[in-house]
C-alpha atoms as a PDB file:
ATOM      1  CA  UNK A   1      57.821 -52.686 -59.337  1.00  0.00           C
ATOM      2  CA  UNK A   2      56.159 -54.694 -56.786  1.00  0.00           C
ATOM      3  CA  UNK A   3      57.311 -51.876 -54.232  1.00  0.00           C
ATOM      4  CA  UNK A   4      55.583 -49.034 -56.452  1.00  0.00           C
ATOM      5  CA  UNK A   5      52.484 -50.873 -56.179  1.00  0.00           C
ATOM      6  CA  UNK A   6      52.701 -51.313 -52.747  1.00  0.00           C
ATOM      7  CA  UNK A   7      53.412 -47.322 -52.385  1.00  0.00           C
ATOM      8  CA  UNK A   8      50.551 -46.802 -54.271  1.00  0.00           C
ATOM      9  CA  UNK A   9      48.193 -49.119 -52.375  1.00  0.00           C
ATOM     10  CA  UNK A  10      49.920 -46.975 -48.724  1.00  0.00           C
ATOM     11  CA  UNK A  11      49.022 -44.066 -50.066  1.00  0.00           C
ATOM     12  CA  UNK A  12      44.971 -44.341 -50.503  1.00  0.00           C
ATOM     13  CA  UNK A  13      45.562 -45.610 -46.878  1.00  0.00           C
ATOM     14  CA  UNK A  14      47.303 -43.008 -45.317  1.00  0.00           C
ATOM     15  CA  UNK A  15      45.109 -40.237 -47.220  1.00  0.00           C
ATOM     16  CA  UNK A  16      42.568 -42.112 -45.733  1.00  0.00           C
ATOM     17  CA  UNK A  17      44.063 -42.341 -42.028  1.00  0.00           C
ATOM     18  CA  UNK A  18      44.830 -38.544 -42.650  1.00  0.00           C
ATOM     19  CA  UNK A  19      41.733 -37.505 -43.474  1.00  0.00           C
ATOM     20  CA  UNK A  20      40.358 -39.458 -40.457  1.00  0.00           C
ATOM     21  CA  UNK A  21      42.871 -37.314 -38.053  1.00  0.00           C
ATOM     22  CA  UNK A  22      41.884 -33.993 -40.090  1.00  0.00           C
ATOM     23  CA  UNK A  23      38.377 -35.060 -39.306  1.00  0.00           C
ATOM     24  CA  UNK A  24      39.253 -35.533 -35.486  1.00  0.00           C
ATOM     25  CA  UNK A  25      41.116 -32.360 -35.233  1.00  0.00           C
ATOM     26  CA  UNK A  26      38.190 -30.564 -37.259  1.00  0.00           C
ATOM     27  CA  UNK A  27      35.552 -31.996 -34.754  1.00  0.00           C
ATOM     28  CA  UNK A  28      37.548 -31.430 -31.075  1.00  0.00           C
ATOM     29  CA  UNK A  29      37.294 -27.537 -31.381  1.00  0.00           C
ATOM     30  CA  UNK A  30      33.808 -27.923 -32.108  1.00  0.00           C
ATOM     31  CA  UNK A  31      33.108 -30.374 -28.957  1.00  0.00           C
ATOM     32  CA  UNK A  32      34.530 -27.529 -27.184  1.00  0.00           C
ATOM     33  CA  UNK A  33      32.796 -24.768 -28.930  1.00  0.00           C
ATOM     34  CA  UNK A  34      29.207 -26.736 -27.565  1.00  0.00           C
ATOM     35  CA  UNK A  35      29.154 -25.740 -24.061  1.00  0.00           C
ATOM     36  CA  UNK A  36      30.199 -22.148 -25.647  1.00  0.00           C
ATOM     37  CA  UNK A  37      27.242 -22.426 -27.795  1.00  0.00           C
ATOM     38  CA  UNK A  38      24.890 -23.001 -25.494  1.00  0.00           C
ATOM     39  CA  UNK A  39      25.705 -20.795 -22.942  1.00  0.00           C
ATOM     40  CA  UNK A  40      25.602 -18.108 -25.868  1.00  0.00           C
ATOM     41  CA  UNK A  41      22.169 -19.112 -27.319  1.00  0.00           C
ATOM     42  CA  UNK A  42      20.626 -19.281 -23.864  1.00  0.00           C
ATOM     43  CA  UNK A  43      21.717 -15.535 -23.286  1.00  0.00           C
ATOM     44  CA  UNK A  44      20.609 -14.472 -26.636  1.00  0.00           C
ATOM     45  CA  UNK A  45      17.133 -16.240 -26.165  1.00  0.00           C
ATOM     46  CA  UNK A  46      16.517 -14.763 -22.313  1.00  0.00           C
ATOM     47  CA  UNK A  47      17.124 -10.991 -24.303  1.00  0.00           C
ATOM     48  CA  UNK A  48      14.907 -11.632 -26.488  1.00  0.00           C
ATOM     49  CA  UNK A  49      12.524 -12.546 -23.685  1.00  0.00           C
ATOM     50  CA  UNK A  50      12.961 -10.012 -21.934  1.00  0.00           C
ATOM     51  CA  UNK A  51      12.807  -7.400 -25.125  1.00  0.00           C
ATOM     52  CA  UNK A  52       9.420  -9.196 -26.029  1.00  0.00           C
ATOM     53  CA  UNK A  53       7.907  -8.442 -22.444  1.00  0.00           C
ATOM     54  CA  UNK A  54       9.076  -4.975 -22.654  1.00  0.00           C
ATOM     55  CA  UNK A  55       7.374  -4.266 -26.159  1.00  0.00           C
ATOM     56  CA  UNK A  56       4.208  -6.259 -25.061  1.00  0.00           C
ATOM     57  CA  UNK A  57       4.204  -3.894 -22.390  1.00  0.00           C
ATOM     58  CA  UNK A  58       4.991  -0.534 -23.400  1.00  0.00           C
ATOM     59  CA  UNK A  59       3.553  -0.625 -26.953  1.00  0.00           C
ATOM     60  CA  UNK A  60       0.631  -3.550 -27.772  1.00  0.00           C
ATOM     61  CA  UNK A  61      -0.509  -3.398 -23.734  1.00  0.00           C
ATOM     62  CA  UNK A  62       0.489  -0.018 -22.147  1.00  0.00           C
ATOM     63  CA  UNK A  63      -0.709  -0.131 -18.534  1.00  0.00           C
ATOM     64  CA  UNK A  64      -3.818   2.304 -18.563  1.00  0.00           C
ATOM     65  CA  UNK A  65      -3.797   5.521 -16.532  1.00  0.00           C
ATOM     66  CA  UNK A  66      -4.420   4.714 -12.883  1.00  0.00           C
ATOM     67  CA  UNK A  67      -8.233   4.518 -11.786  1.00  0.00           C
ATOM     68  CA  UNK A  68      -8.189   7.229  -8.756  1.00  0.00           C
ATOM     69  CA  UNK A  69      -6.560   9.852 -11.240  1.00  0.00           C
ATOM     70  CA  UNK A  70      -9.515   8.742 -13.646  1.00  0.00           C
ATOM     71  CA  UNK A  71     -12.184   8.972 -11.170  1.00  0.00           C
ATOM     72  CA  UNK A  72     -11.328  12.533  -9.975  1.00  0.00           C
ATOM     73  CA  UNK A  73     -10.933  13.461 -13.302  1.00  0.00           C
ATOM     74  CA  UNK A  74     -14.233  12.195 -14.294  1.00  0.00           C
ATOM     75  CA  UNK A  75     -15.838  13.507 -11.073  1.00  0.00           C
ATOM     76  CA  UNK A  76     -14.578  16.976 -11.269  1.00  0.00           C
ATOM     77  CA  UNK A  77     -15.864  16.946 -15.071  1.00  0.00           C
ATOM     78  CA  UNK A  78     -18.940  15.530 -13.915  1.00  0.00           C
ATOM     79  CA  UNK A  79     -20.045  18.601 -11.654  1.00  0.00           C
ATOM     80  CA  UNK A  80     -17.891  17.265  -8.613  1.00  0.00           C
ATOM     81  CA  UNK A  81     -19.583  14.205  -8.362  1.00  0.00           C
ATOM     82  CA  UNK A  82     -17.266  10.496  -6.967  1.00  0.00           C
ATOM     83  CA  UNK A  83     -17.533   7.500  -8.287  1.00  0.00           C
ATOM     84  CA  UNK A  84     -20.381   5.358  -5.608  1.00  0.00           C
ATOM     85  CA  UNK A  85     -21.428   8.050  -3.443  1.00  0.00           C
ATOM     86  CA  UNK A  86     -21.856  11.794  -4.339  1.00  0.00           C
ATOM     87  CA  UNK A  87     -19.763  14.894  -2.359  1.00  0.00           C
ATOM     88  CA  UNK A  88     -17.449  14.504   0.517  1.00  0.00           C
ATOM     89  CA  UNK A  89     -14.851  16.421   2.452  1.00  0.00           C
ATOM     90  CA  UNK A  90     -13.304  13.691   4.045  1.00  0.00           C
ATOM     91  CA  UNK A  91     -10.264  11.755   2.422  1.00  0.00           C
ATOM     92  CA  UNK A  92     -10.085   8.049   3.511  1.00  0.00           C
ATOM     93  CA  UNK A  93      -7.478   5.408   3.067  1.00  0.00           C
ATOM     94  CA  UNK A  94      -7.661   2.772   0.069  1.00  0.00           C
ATOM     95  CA  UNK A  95      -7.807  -0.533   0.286  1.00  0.00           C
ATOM     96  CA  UNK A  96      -6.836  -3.218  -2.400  1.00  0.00           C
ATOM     97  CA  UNK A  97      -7.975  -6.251  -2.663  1.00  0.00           C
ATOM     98  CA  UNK A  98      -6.053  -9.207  -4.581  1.00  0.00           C
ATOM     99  CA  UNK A  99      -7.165 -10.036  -8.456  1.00  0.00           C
ATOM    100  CA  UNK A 100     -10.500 -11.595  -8.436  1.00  0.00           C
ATOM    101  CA  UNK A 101     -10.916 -14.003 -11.203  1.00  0.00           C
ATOM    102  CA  UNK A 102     -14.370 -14.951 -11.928  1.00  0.00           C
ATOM    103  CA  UNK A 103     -16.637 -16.707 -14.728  1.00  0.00           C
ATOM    104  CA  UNK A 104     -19.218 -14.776 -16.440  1.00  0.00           C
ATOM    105  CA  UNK A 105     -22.974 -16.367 -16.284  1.00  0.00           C
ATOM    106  CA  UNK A 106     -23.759 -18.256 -19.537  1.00  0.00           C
ATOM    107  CA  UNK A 107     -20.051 -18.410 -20.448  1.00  0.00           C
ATOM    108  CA  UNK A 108     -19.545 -22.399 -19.643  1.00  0.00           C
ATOM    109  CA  UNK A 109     -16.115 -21.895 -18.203  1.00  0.00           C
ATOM    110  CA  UNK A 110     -14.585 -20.633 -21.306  1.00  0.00           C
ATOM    111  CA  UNK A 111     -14.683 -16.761 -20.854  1.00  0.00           C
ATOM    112  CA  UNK A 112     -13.585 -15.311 -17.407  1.00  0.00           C
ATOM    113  CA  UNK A 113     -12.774 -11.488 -16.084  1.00  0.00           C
ATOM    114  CA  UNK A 114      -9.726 -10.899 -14.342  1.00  0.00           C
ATOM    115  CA  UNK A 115     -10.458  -7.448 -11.893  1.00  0.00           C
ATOM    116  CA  UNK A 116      -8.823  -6.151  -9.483  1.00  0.00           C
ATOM    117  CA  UNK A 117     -10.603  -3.416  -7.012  1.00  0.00           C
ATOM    118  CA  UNK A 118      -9.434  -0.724  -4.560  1.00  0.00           C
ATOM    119  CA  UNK A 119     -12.058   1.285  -2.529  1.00  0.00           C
ATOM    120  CA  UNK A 120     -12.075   4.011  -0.253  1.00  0.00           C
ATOM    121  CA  UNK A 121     -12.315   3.459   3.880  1.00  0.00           C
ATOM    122  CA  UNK A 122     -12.934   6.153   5.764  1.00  0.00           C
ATOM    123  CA  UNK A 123     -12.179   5.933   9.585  1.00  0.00           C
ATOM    124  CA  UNK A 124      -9.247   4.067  10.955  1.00  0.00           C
ATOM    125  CA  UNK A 125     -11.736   1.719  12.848  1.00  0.00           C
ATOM    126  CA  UNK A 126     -12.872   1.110   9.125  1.00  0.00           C
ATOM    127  CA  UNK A 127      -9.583   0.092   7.693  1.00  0.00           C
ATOM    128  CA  UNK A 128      -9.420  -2.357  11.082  1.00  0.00           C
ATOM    129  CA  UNK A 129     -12.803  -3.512  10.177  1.00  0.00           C
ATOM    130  CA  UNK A 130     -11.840  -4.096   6.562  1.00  0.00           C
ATOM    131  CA  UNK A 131      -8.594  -5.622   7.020  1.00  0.00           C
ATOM    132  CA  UNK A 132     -10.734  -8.232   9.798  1.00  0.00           C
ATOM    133  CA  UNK A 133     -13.550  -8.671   6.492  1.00  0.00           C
ATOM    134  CA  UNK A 134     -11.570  -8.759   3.509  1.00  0.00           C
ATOM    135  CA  UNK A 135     -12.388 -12.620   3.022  1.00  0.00           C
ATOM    136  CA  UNK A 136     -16.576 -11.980   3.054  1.00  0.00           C
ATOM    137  CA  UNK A 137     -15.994  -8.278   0.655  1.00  0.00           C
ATOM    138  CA  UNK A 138     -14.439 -10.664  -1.852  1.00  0.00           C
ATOM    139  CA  UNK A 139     -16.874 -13.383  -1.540  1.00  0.00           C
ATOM    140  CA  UNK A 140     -19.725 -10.697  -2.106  1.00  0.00           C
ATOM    141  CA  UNK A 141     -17.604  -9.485  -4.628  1.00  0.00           C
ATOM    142  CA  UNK A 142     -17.176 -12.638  -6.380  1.00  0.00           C
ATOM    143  CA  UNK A 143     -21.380 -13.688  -6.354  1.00  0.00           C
ATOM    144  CA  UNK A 144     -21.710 -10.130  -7.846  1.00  0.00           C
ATOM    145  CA  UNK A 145     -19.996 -10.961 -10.896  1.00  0.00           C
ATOM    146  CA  UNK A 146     -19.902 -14.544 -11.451  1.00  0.00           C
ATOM    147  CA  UNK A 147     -24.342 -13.383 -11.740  1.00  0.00           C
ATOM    148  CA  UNK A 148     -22.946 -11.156 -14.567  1.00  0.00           C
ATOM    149  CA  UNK A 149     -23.387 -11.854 -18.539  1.00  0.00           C
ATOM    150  CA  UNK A 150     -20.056 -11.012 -20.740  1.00  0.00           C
ATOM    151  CA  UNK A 151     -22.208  -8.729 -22.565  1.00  0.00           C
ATOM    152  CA  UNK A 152     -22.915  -6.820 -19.857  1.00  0.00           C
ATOM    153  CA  UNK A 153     -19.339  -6.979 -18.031  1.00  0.00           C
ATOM    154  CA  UNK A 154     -18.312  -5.733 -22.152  1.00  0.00           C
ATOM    155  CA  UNK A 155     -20.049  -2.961 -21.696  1.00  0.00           C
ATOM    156  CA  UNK A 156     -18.436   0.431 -21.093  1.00  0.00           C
ATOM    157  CA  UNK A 157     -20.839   2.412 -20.622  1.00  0.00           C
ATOM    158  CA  UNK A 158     -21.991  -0.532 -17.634  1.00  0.00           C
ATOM    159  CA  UNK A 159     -18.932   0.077 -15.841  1.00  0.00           C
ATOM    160  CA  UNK A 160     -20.180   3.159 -13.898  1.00  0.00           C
ATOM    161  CA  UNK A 161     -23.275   1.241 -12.575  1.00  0.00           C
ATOM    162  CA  UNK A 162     -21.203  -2.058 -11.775  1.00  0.00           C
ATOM    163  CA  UNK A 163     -18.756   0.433 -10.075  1.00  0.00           C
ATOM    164  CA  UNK A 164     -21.936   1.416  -7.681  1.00  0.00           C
ATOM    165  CA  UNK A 165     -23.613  -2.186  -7.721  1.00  0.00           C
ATOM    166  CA  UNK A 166     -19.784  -3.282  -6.074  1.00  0.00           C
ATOM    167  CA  UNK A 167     -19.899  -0.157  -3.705  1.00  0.00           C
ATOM    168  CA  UNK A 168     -22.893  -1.108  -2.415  1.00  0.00           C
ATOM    169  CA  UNK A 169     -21.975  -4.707  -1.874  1.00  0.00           C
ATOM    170  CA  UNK A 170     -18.537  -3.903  -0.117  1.00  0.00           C
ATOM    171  CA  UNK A 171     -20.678  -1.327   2.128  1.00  0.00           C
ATOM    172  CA  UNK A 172     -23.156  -3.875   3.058  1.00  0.00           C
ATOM    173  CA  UNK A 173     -20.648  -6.573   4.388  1.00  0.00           C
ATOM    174  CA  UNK A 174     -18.627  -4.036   6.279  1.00  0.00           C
ATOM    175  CA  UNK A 175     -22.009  -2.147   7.546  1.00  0.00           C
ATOM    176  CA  UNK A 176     -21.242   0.546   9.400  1.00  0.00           C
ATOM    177  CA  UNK A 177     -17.852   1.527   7.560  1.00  0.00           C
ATOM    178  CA  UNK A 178     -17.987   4.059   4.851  1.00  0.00           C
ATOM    179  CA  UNK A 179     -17.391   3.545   1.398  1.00  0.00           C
ATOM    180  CA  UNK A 180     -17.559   6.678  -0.716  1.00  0.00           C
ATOM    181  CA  UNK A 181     -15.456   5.840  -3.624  1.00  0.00           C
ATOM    182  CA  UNK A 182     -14.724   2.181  -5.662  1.00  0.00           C
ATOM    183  CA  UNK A 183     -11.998   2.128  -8.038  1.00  0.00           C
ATOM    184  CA  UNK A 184     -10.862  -0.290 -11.029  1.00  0.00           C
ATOM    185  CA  UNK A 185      -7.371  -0.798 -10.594  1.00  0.00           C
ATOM    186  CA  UNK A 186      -7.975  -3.901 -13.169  1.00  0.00           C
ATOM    187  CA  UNK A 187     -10.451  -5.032 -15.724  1.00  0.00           C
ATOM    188  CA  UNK A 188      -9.350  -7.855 -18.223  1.00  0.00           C
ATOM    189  CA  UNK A 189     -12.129  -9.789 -20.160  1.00  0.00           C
ATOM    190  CA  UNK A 190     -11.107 -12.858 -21.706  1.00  0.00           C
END
């Protein structure tokens, strides 16, 4: 009898110890499986990434149609008239400038307009001159709409005059180039 009690006390202990082993067994394939995991979740999550850009993109921000094939458009409709500068027969090279990002007047830091601006060059002694003064057309640039209020930057109907206003200060920092034509390739208002 003494040996059927002591059977009986083994076997709590042994279920125990083979529960324990179960447990171990149970847990090494999943050790194994965490490098797995990973690897997987970090693929999944750079897909979804990318598939988020993409929509952002195409759908809730489309890109909007280029400003030179707006321009023409709007000049032809407009009785042949260009964007900062009436008529001409002469086609000149363009020349982009980086993003300018700049803080309206009265906005205490906290609004800002992201732009960025091509413009027409006629002449190749121009486009030498403009590559040499690229650093003082942004500067002008720059004082020209850092004066400017967010109401009036918000304005559509201002963008044709701020269009000439910025044709007029590109032309007078790289007097005696030519600049017929001033295009926004960007305008973000934040």
């Amino acid at each position: 009898m003494a040996d059927a009690k002591a059977d009986k006390s083994r076997k709590p202990a042994d279920e125990e110890r083979d529960a324990k082993r179960d447990d171990a067994e149970a847990s090494a394939p999943a050790k194994k499986a965490g490098p797995k995991r990973i690897v997987v979740t970090a693929g999944i999550l750079v897909v979804q990434v990318i598939a988020a850009y993409f929509l952002q993109r195409t759908f809730l921000f489309p890109t909007p149609p280029s400003a030179e094939a707006h321009s023409l458009e709007a000049g032809t409709k407009a009785g042949g008239s260009d964007h900062g500068g009436g008529s001409h027969s002469e086609k000149g090279e363009i020349v982009l400038l980086d993003e300018i990002i700049v803080n309206p007047a009265e906005t205490g830091g906290r609004r800002f307009l992201a732009i960025t601006i091509g413009f027409e060059v006629l002449g190749d002694e121009g486009l030498h001159e403009t590559e040499l003064r690229k650093p003082l057309v942004r500067d002008g640039i720059i004082g020209l709409l850092s004066a400017k209020r967010m109401t009036e930057l918000a304005d559509i109907a201002y963008r044709d005059s701020l269009r000439e206003e910025i044709r007029l200060k590109i032309q007078h920092e790289l007097e005696p180039v030519k600049i017929p034509r001033v295009f926004f390739t960007g305008f973000v208002l934040q």
